[in-house]
Protein backbone atom coordinates (compact mmCIF):
# COMPACT_ATOMS: atom_id res chain seq x y z
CA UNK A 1 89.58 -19.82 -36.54
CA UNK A 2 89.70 -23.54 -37.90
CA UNK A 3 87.49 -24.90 -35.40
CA UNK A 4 84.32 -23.18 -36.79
CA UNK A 5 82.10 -25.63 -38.64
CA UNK A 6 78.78 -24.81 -41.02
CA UNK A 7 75.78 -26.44 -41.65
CA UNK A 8 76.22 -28.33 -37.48
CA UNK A 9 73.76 -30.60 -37.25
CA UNK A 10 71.73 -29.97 -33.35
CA UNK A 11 70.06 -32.86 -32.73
CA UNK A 12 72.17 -34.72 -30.18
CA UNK A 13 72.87 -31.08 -28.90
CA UNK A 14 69.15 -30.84 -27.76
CA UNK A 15 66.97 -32.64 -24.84
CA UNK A 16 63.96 -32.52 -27.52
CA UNK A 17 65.76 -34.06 -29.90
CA UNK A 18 64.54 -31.94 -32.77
CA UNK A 19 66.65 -31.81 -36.32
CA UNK A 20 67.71 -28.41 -37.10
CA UNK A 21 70.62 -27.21 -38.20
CA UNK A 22 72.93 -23.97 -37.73
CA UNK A 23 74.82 -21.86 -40.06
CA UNK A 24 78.32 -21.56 -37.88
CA UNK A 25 78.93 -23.34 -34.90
CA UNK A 26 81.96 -22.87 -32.51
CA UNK A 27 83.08 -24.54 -29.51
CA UNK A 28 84.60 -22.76 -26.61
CA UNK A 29 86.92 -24.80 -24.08
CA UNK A 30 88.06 -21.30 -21.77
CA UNK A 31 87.78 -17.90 -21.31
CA UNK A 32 90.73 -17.01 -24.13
CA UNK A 33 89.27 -19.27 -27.00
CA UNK A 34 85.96 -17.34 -26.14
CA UNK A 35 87.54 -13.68 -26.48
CA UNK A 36 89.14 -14.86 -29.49
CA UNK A 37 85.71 -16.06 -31.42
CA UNK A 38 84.26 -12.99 -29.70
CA UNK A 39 86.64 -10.66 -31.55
CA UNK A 40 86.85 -12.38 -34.24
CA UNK A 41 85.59 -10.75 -37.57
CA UNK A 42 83.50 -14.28 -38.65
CA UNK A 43 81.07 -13.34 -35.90
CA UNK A 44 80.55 -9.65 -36.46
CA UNK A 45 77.46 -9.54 -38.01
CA UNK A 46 75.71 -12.87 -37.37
CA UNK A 47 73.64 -13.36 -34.33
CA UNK A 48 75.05 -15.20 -31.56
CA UNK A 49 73.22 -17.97 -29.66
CA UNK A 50 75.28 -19.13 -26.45
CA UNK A 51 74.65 -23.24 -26.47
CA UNK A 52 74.67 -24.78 -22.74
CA UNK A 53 73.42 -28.13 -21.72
CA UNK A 54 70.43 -27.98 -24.30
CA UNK A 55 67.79 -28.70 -21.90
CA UNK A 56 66.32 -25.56 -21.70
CA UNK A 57 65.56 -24.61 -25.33
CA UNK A 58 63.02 -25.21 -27.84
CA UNK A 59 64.83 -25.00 -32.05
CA UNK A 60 61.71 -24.00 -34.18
CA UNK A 61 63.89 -23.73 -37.14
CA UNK A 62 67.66 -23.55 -38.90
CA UNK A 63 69.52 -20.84 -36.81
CA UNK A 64 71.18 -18.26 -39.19
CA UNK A 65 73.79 -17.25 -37.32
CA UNK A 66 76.27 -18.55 -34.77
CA UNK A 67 76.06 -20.92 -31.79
CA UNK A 68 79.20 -20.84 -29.15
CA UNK A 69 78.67 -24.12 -27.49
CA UNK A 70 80.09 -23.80 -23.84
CA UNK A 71 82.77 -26.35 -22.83
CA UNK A 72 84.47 -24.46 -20.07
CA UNK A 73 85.05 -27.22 -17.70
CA UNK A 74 86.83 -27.50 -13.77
CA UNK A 75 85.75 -27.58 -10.16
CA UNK A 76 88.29 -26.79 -7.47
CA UNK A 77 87.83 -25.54 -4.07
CA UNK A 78 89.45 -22.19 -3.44
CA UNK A 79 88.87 -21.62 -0.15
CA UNK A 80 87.41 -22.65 3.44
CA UNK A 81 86.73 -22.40 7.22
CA UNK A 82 85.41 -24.79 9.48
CA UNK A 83 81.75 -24.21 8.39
CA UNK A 84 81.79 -23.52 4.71
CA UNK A 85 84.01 -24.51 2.01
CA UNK A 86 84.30 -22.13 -1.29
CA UNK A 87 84.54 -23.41 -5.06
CA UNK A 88 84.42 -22.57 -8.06
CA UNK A 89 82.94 -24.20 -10.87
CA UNK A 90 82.99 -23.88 -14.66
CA UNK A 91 80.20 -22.96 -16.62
CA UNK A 92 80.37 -25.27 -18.59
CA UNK A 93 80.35 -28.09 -15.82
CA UNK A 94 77.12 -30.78 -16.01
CA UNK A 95 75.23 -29.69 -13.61
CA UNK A 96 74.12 -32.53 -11.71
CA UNK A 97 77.84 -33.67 -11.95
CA UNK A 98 78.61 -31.26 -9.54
CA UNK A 99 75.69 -32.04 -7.25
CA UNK A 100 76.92 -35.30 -6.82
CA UNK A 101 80.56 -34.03 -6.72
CA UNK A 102 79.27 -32.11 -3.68
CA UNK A 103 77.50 -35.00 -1.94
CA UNK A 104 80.33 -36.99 -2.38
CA UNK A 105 82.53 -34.44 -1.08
CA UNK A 106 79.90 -34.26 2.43
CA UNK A 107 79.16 -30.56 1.26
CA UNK A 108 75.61 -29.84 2.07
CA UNK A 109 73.47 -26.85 -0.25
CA UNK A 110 72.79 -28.01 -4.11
CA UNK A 111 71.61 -31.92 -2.88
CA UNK A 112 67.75 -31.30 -3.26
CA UNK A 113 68.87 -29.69 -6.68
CA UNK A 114 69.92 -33.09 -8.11
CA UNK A 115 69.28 -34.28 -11.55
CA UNK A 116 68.42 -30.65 -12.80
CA UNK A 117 69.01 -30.96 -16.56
CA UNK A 118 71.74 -27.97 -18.70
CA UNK A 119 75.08 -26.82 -17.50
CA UNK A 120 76.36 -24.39 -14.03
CA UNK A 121 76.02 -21.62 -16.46
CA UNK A 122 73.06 -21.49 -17.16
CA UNK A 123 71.95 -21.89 -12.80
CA UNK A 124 72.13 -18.33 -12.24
CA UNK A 125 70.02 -17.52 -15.23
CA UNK A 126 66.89 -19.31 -14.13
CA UNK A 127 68.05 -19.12 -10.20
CA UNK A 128 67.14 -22.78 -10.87
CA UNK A 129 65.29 -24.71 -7.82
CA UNK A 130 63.46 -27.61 -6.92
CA UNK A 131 62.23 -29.34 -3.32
CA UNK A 132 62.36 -25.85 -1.18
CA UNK A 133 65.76 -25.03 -2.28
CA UNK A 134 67.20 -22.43 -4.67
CA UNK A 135 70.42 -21.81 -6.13
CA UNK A 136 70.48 -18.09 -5.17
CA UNK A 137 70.94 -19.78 -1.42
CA UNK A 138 74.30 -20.82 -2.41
CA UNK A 139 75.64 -18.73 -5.34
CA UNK A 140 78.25 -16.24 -4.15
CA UNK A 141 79.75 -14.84 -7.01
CA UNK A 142 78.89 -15.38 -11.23
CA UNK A 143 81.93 -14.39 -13.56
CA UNK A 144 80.97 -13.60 -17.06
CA UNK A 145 81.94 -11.70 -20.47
CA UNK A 146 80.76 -8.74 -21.28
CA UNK A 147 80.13 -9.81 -25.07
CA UNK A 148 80.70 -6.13 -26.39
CA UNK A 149 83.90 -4.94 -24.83
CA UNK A 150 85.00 -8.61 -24.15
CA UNK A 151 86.55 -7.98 -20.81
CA UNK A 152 85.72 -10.44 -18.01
CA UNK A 153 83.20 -8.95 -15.13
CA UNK A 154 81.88 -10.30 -11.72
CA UNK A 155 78.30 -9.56 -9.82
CA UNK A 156 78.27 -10.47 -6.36
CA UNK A 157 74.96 -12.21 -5.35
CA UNK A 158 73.02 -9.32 -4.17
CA UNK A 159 73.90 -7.59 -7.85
CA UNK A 160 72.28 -10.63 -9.41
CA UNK A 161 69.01 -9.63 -8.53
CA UNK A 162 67.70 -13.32 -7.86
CA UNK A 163 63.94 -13.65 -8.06
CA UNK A 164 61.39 -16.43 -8.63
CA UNK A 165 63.37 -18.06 -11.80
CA UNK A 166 64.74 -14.88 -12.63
CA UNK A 167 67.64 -12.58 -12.54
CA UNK A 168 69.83 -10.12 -13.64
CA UNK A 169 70.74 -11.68 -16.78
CA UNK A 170 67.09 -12.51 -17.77
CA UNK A 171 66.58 -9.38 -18.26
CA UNK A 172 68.87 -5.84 -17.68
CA UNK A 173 72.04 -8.66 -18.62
CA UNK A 174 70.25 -10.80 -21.72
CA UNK A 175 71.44 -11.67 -24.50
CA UNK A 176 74.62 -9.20 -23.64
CA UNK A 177 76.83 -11.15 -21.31
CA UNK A 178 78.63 -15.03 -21.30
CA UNK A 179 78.62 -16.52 -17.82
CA UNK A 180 82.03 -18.07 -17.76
CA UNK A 181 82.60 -19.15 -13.90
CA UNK A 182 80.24 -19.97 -10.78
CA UNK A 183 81.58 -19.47 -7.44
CA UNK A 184 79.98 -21.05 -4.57
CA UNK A 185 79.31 -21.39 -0.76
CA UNK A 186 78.21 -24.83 0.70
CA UNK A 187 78.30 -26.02 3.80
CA UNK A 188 80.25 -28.24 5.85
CA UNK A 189 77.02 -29.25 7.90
CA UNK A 190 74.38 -31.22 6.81
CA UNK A 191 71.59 -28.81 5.98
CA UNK A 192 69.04 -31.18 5.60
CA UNK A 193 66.11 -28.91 3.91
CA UNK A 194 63.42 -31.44 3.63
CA UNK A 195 60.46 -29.10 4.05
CA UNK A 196 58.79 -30.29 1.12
CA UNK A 197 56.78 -33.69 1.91
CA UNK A 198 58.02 -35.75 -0.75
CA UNK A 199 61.34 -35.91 0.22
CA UNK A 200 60.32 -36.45 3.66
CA UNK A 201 58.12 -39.55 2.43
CA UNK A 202 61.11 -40.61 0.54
CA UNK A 203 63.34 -41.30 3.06
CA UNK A 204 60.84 -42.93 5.17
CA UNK A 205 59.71 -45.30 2.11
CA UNK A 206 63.59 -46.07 1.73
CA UNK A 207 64.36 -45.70 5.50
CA UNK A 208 66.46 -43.42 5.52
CA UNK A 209 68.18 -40.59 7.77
CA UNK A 210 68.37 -37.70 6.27
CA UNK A 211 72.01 -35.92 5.55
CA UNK A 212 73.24 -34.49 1.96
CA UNK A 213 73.74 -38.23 0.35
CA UNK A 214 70.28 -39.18 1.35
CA UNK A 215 68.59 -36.21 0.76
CA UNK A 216 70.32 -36.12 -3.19
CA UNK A 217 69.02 -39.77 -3.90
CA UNK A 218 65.73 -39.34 -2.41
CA UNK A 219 65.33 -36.64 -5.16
CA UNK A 220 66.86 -38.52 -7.98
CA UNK A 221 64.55 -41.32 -7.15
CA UNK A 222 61.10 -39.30 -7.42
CA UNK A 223 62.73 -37.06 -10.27
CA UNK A 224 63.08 -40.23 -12.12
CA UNK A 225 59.83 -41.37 -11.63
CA UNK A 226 58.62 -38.63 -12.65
CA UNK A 227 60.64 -37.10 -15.45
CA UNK A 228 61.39 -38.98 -18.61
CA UNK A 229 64.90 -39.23 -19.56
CA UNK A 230 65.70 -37.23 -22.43
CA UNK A 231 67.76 -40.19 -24.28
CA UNK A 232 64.68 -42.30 -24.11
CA UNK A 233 61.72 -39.74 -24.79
CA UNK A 234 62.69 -36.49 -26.07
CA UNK A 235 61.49 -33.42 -23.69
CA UNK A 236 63.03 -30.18 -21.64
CA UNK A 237 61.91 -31.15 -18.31
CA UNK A 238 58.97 -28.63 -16.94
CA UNK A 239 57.86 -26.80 -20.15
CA UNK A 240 56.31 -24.19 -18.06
CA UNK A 241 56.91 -21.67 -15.32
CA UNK A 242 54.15 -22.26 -12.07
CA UNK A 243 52.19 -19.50 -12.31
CA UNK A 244 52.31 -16.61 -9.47
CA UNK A 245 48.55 -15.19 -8.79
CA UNK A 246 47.16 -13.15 -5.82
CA UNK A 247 45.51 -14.99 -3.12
CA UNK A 248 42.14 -13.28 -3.82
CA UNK A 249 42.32 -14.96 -7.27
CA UNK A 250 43.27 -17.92 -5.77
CA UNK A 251 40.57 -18.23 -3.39
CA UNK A 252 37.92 -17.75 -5.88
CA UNK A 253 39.57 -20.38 -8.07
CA UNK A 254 39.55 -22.93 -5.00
CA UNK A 255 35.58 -22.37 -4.21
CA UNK A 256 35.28 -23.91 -8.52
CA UNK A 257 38.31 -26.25 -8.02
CA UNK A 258 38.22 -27.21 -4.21
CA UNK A 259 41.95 -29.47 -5.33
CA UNK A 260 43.65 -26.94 -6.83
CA UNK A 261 47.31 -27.14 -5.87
CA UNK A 262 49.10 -24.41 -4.72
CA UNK A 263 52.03 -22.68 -2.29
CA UNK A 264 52.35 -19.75 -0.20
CA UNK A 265 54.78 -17.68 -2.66
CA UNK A 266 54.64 -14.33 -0.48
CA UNK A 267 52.15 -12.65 1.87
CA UNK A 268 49.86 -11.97 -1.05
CA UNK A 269 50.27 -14.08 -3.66
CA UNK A 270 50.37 -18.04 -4.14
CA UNK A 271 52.24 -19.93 -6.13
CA UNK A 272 49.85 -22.51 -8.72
CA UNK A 273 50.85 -26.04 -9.99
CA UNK A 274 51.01 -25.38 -13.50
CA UNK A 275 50.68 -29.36 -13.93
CA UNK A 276 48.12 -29.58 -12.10
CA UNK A 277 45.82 -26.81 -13.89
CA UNK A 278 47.07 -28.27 -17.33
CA UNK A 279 45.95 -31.70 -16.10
CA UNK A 280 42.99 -30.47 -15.35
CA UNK A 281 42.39 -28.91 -18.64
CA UNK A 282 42.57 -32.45 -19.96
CA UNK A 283 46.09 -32.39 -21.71
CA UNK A 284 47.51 -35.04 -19.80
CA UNK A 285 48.68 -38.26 -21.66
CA UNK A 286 47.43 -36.34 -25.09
CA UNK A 287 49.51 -37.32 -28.29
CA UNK A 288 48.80 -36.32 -31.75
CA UNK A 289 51.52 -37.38 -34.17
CA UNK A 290 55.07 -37.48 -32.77
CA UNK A 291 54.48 -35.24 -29.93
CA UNK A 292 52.09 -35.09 -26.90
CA UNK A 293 52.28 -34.32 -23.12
CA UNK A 294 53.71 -36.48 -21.12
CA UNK A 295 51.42 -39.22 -19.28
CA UNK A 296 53.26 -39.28 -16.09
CA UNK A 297 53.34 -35.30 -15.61
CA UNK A 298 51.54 -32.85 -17.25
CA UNK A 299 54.27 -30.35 -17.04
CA UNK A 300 56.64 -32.23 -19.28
CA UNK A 301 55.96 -31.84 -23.14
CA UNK A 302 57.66 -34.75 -25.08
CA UNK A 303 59.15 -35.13 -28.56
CA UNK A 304 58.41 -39.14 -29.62
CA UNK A 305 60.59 -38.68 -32.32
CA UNK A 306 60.18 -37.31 -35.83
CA UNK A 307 58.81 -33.86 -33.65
CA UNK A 308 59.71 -30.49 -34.69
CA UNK A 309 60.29 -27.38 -32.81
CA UNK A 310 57.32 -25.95 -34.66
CA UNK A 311 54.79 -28.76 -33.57
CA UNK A 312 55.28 -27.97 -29.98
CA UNK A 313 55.04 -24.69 -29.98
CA UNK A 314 51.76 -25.16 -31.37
CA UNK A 315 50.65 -27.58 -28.78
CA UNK A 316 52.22 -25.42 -26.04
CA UNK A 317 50.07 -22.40 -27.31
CA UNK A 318 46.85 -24.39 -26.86
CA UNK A 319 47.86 -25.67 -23.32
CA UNK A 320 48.01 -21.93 -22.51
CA UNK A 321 44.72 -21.44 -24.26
CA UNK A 322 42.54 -23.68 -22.55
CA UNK A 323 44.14 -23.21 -19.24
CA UNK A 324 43.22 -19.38 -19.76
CA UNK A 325 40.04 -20.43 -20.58
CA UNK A 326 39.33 -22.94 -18.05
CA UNK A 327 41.27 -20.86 -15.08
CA UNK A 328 41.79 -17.40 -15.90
CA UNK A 329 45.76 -17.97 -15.61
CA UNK A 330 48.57 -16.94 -18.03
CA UNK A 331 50.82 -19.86 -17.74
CA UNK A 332 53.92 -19.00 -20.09
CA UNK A 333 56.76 -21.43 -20.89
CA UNK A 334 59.93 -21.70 -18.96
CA UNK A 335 62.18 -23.32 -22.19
CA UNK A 336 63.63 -20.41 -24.37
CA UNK A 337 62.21 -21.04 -27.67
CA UNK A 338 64.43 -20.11 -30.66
């Protein structure tokens, strides 16, 4: 296959912006060109890494081995009624392109999920969400490749599994399978989910009503003002997962830390700002070298340029530390770290 190259430089193929390089790296454009590196004897005994959107991933070092970088584009709709309209999207689709296709289009479902950083691949994997909406709402169907016997599967959404920022292919699915198509279900109807308060206070600040248009740039507007943008300051978005603790745990916290932050998650267990509790740890704004936490939100750990993988893995290590110590709550990180 001519299209393999060595030695691929990652940077620009990374939100942190870190130098490392890979042995073999391949580009796939469709399902065929991806069962042909698949079977191909190149591959057969080098590990495979399956490159999205590079948002969610943390390079400590070189990779020995492969990386299929996933360029399987298209959006079309492929079916409707007078409520809902079905489409399917490419994996390999940006995904807050096809938030605003969808907004533009009047279809209502993935708007609060705008300006999300990687690809529509890679939205099943987390069950990605954001401002009381997540994708599991509107995913009906995720096509993949089953990377041993290379024929093409399906899981319906139930099959998926879909959990907190989880699913099936976290874990029974990982590391075995190549999501290749999304389909999805949105609606026709504006279903203006603005249950979370900022939103709300956005539109009122901007004086707006609330439908799918509104709702999408009220989110882009306090994303941006509070996320840095990855071509200006080099980070993965929320470097950590909020933590999920029992309410007992939480109550006793709250009696110490009257302002803790949190949100019903189920009857028994709350859901914890992990910003918050690194905030309070003091990490906040901290910099040492070319990396540091971001000053604007805790969450975010940023890459100021001449960062490596290994530098922030260190840092993110003694976040988790001190908030341990300081809390008595495991936060772990959300990026994949490789």
């Amino acid at each position: 296959i001519e299209s393999i190259s060595t030695n691929h430089q990652l940077k620009s193929l990374n939100t942190f912006g870190i130098s490392a390089t890979c042995k073999l790296f391949y580009e796939f454009k469709d399902i065929n060109s991806l069962k042909e590196i698949l079977s191909s004897d190149i591959i057969k005994n080098e590990p495979i890494f399956i490159l999205g959107g590079g948002s969610n991933i943390l390079i400590t070092k070189n990779f020995d081995g492969i990386i299929l970088k996933n360029s399987i584009t298209g959006i079309k709709i492929i079916s409707e009624t007078q409520d809902h309209v079905i489409i399917e999207v490419g994996s390999g689709v940006n995904w807050h392109e096809f938030v605003l296709w969808s907004v533009e289009k009047n279809l209502s479902g993935i708007e609060n999920l705008a300006l999300i950083p990687g690809l529509v691949g890679a939205s099943p994997m987390q069950n990605i969400g954001a401002y009381g909406v997540e994708i599991k709402d509107t995913i009906e169907k995720v096509f993949f490749i089953d990377k041993k016997s290379k024929i093409e599967k399906n899981l319906t959404n139930k099959e998926c599994r879909f959990s907190y920022r989880n699913s099936i292919f976290k874990n029974d699915l990982k590391d075995k399978v190549i999501i290749t198509k999304v389909i999805f279900k949105l609606s026709k109807h504006n279903l203006n989910n603005i249950s979370y308060g900022a939103i709300t206070s956005e539109l009122k600040a901007t004086n707006k009503v609330a439908n799918c248009q509104t709702i999408c740039q009220a989110v882009i507007n306090i994303r941006t003002r509070k996320l840095p943008d990855p071509k200006d300051l080099g980070n993965s978005g929320s470097f950590f997962k909020n933590p999920v603790i029992e309410k007992k745990q939480f109550k006793e916290i709250q009696i110490q830390f009257p302002k803790i932050v949190g949100f019903q998650h189920s009857k028994n267990h709350i859901k914890v700002a992990a910003g918050w509790l690194i905030e309070q740890a003091g990490w906040k704004g901290f910099k040492v070298g070319d990396i540091g936490v971001y000053e604007k939100q805790a969450l975010v750990l940023v890459n100021y340029g001449k960062g490596n993988g290994e530098q922030i893995l260190k840092l993110s290590k003694k976040i988790q530390e001190s908030v341990f110590s300081k809390f008595n709550i495991k936060i772990v990180p959300e990026v994949n770290i490789i």
